[in-house]
N, C-alpha and C. Protein backbone atom coordinates (compact mmCIF):
# COMPACT_ATOMS: atom_id res chain seq x y z
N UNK A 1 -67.17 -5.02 25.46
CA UNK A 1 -66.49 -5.91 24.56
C UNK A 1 -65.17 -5.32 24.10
N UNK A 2 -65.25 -3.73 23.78
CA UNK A 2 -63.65 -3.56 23.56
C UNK A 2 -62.96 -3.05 24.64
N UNK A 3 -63.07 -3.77 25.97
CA UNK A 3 -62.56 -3.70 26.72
C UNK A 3 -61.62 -5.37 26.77
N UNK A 4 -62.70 -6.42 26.47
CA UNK A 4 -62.00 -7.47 26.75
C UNK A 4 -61.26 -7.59 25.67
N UNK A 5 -61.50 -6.79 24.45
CA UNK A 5 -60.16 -7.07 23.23
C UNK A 5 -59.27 -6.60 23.53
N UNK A 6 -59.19 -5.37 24.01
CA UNK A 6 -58.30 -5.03 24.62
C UNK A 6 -57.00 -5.09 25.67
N UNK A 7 -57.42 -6.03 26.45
CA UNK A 7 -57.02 -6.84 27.26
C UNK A 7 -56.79 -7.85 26.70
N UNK A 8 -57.12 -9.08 25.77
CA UNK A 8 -56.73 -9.90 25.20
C UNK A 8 -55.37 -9.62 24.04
N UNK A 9 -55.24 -8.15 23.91
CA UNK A 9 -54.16 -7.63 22.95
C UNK A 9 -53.03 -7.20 23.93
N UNK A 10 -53.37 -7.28 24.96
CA UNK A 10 -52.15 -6.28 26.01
C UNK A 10 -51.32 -7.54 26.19
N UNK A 11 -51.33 -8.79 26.22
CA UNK A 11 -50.34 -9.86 26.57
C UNK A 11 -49.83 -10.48 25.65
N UNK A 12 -50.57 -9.95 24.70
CA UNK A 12 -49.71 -10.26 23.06
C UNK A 12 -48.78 -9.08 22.78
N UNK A 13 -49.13 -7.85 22.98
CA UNK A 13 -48.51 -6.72 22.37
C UNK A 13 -47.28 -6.86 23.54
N UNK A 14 -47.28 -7.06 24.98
CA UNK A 14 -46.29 -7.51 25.74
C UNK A 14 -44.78 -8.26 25.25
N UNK A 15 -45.45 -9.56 24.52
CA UNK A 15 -44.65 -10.27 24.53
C UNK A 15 -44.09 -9.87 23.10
N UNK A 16 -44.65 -9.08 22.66
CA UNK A 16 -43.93 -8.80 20.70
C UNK A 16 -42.66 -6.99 21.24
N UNK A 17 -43.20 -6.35 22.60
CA UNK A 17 -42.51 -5.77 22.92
C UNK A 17 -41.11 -6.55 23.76
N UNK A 18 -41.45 -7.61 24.20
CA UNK A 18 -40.24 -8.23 25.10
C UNK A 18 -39.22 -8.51 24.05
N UNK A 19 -39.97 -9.69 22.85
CA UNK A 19 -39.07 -10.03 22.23
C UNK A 19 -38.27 -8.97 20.97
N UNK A 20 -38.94 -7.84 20.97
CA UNK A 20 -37.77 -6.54 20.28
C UNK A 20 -37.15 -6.10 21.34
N UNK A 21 -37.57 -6.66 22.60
CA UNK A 21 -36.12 -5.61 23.26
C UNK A 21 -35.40 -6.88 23.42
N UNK A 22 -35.40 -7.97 23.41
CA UNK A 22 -34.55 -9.01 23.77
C UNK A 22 -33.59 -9.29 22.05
N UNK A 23 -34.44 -8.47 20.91
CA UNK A 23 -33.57 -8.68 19.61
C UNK A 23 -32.49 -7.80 19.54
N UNK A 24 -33.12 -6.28 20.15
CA UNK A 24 -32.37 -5.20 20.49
C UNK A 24 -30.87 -5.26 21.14
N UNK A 25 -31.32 -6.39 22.48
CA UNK A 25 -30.43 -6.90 23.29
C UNK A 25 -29.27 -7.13 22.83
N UNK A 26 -29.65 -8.29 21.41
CA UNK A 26 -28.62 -9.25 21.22
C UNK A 26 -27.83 -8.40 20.02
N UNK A 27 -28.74 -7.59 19.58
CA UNK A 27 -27.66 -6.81 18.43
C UNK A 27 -26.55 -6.06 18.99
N UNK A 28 -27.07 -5.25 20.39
CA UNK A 28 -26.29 -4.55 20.73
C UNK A 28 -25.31 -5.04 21.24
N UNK A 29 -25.11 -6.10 22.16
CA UNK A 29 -23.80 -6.90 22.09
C UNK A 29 -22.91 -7.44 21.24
N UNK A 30 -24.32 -7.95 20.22
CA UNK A 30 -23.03 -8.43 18.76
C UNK A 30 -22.32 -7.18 18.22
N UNK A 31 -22.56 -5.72 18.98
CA UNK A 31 -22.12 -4.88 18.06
C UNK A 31 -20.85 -4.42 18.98
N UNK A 32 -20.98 -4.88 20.13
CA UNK A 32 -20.37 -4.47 21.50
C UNK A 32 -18.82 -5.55 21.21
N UNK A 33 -19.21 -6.80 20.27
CA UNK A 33 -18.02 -7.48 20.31
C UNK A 33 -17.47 -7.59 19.65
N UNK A 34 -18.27 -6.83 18.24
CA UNK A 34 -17.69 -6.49 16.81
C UNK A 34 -16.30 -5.65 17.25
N UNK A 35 -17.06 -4.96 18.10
CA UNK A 35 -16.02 -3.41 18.50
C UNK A 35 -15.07 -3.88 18.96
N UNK A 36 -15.00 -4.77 20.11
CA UNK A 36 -14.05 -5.48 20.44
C UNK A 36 -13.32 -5.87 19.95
N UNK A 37 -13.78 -7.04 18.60
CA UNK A 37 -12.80 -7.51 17.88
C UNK A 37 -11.58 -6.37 17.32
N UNK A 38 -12.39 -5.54 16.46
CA UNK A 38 -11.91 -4.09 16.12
C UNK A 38 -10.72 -3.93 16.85
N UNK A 39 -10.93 -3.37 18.27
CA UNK A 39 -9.93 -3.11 18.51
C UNK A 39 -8.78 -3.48 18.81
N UNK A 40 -9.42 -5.66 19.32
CA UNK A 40 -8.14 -6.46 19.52
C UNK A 40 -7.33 -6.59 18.05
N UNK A 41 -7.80 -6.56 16.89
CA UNK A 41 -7.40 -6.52 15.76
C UNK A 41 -6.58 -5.16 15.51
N UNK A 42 -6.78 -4.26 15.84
CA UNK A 42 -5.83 -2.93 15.68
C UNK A 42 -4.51 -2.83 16.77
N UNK A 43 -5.05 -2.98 17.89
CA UNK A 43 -4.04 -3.79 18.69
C UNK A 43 -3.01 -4.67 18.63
N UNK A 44 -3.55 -5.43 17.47
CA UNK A 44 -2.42 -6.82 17.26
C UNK A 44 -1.54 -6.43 16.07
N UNK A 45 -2.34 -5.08 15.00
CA UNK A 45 -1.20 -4.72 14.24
C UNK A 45 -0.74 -3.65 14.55
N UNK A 46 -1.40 -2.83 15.30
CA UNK A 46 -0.01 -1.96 16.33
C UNK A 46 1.27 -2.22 16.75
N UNK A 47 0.94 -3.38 17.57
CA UNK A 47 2.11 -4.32 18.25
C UNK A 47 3.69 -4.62 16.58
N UNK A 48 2.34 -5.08 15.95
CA UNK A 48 3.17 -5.90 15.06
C UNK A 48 3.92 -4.31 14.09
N UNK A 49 3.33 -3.64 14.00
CA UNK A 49 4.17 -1.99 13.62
C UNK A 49 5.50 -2.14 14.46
N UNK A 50 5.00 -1.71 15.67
CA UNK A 50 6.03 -2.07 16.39
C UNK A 50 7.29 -2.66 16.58
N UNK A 51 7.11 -4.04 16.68
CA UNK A 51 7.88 -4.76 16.32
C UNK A 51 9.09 -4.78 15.29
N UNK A 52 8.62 -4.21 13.82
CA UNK A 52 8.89 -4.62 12.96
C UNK A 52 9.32 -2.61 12.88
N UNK A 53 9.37 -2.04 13.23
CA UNK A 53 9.81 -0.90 13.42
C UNK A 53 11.03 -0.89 14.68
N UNK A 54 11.09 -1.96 15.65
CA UNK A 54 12.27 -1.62 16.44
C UNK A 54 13.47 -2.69 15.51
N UNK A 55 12.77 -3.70 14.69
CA UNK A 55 13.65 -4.81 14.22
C UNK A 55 14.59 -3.96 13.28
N UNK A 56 14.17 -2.70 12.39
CA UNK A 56 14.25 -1.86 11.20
C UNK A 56 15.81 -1.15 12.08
N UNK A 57 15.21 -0.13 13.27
CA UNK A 57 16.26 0.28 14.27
C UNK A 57 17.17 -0.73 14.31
N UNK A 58 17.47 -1.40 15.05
CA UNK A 58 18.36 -2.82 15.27
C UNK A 58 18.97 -3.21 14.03
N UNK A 59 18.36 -3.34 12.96
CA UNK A 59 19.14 -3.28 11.86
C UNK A 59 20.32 -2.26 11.21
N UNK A 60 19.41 -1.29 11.46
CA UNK A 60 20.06 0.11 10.86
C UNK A 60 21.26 0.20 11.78
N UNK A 61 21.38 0.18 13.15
CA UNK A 61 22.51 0.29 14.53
C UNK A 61 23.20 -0.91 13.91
N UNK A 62 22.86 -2.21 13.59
CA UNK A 62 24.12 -2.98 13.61
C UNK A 62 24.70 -2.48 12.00
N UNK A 63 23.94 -1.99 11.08
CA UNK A 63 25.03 -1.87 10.11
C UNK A 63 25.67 -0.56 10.50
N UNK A 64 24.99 0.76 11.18
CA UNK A 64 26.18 1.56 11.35
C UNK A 64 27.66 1.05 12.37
N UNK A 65 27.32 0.30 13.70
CA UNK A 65 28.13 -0.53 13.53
C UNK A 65 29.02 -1.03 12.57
N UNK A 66 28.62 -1.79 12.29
CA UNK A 66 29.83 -2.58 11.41
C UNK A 66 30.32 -1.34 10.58
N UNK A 67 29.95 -0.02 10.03
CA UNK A 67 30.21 0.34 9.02
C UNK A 67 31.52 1.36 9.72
N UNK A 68 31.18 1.63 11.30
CA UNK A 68 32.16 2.59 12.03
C UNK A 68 33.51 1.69 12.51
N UNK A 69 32.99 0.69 12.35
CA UNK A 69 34.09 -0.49 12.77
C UNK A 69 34.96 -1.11 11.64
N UNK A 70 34.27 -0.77 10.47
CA UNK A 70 35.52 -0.64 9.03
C UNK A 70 36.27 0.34 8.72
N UNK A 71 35.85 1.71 8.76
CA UNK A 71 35.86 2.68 8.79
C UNK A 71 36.91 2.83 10.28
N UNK A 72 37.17 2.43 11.55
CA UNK A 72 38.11 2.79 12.31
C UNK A 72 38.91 1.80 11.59
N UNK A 73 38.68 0.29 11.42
CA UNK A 73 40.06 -0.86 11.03
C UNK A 73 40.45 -0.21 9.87
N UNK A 74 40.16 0.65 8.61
CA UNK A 74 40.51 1.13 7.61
C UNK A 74 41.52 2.44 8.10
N UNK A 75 41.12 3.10 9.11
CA UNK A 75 41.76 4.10 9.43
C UNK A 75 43.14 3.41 10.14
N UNK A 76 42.85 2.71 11.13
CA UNK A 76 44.24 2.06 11.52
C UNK A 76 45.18 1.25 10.59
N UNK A 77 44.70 0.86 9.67
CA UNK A 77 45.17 0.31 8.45
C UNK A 77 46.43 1.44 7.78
N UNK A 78 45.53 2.40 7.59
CA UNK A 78 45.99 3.09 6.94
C UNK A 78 47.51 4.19 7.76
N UNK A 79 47.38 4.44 9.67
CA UNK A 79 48.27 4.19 9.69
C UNK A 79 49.07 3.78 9.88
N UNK A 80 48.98 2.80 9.98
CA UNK A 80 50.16 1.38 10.08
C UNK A 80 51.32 1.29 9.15
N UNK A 81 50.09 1.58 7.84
CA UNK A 81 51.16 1.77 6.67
C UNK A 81 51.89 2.85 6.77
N UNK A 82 51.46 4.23 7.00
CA UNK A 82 52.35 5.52 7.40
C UNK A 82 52.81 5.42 8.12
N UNK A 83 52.95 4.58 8.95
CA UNK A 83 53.98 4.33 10.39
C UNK A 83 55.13 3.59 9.57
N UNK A 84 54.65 2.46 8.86
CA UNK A 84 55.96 1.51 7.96
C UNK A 84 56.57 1.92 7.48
N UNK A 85 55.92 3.21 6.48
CA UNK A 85 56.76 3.82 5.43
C UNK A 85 57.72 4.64 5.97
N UNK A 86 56.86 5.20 7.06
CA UNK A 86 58.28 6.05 8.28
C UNK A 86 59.41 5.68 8.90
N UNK A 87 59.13 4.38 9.48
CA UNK A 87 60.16 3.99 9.86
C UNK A 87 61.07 3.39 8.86
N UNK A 88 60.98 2.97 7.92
CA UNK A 88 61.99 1.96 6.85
C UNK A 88 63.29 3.57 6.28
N UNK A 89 63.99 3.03 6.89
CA UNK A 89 65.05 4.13 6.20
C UNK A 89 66.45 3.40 5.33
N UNK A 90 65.50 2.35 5.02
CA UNK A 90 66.50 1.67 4.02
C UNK A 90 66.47 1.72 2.87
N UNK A 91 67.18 1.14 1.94
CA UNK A 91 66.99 2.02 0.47
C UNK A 91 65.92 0.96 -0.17
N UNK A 92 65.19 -0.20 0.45
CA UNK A 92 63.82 -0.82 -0.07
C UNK A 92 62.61 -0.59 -0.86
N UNK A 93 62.36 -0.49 -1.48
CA UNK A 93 60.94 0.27 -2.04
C UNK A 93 59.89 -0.16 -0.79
N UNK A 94 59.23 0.62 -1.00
CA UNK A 94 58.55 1.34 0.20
C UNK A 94 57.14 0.58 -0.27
N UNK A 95 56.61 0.19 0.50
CA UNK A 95 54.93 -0.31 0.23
C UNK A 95 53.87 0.38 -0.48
N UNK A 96 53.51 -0.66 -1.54
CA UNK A 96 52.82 0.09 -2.35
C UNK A 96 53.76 0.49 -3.28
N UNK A 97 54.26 -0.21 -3.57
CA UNK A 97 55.51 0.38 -4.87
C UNK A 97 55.54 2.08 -4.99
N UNK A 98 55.80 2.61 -3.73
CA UNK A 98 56.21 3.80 -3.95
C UNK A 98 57.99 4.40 -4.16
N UNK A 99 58.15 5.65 -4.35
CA UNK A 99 59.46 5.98 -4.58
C UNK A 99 60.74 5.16 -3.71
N UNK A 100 62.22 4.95 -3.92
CA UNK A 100 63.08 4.67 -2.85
C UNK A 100 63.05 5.78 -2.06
N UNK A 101 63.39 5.12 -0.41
CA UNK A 101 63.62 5.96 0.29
C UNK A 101 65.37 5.77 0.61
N UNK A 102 66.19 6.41 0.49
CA UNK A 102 67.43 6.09 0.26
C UNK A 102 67.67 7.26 1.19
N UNK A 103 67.68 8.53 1.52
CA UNK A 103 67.94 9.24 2.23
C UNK A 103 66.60 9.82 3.65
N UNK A 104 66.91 10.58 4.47
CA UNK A 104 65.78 11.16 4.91
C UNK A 104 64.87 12.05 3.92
N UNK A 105 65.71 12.69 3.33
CA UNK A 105 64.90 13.43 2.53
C UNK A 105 63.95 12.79 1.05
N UNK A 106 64.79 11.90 0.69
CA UNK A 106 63.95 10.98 -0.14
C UNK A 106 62.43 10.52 0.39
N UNK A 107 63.19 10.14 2.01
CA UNK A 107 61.76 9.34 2.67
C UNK A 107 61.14 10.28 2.99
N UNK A 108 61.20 11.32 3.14
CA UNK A 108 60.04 12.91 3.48
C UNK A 108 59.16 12.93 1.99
N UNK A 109 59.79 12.94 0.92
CA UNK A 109 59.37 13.45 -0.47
C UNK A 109 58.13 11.90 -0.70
N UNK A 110 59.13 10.62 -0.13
CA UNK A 110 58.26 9.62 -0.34
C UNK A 110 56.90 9.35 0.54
N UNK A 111 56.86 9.70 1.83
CA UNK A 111 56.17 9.76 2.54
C UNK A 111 54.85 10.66 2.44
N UNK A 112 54.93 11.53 1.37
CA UNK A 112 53.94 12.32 0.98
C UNK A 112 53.10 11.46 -0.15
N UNK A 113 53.41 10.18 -0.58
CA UNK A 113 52.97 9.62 -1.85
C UNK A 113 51.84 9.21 -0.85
């Protein structure tokens, strides 16, 4: 007799072992796609680091740009005007309401303003 209980428990205890490995199954994939997500999610703000780190570069280059490109038009500016003031050897006031240049030597003394 505890042979046939025995046997009457082996196709039950079967199927309570199938269905923990088939629960087992399903956790371990839900955990398999958790991970996944994980990493498509770290992935997508990597990228977006990225991104927003070359946009930062690109920013920073166009204002040094512009800032080397004021900085040369300021320099040519500047001598344009020392070129003007050089050449005028007339007795005019000189740009920038500086001294007359009435002689060479005036315009040497003025040319230092």
């Amino acid at each position: 007799m505890r042979d046939s209980l025995q046997q009457q428990q082996t196709p039950a205890a079967a199927v309570t072992i199938t269905a923990a490995t088939a629960i087992i199954t399903v956790a371990v994939a839900a955990a398999a796609a958790a991970t996944a997500a994980a990493a498509a999610t770290a992935t997508a703000a990597a990228t977006a680091a990225a991104t927003a780190a070359a946009t930062a570069t690109a920013a920073a280059t166009a204002t040094a740009a512009a800032a080397a490109t004021a900085a040369a038009t300021a320099a040519a500016a500047g001598r344009t005007g020392n070129l003007l003031r050089r050449s005028s050897r007339s007795g005019l006031l000189l740009q920038q309401q500086q001294p007359l240049a009435c002689c060479s030597s005036c315009f040497a003394a003025a040319a230092i303003y």
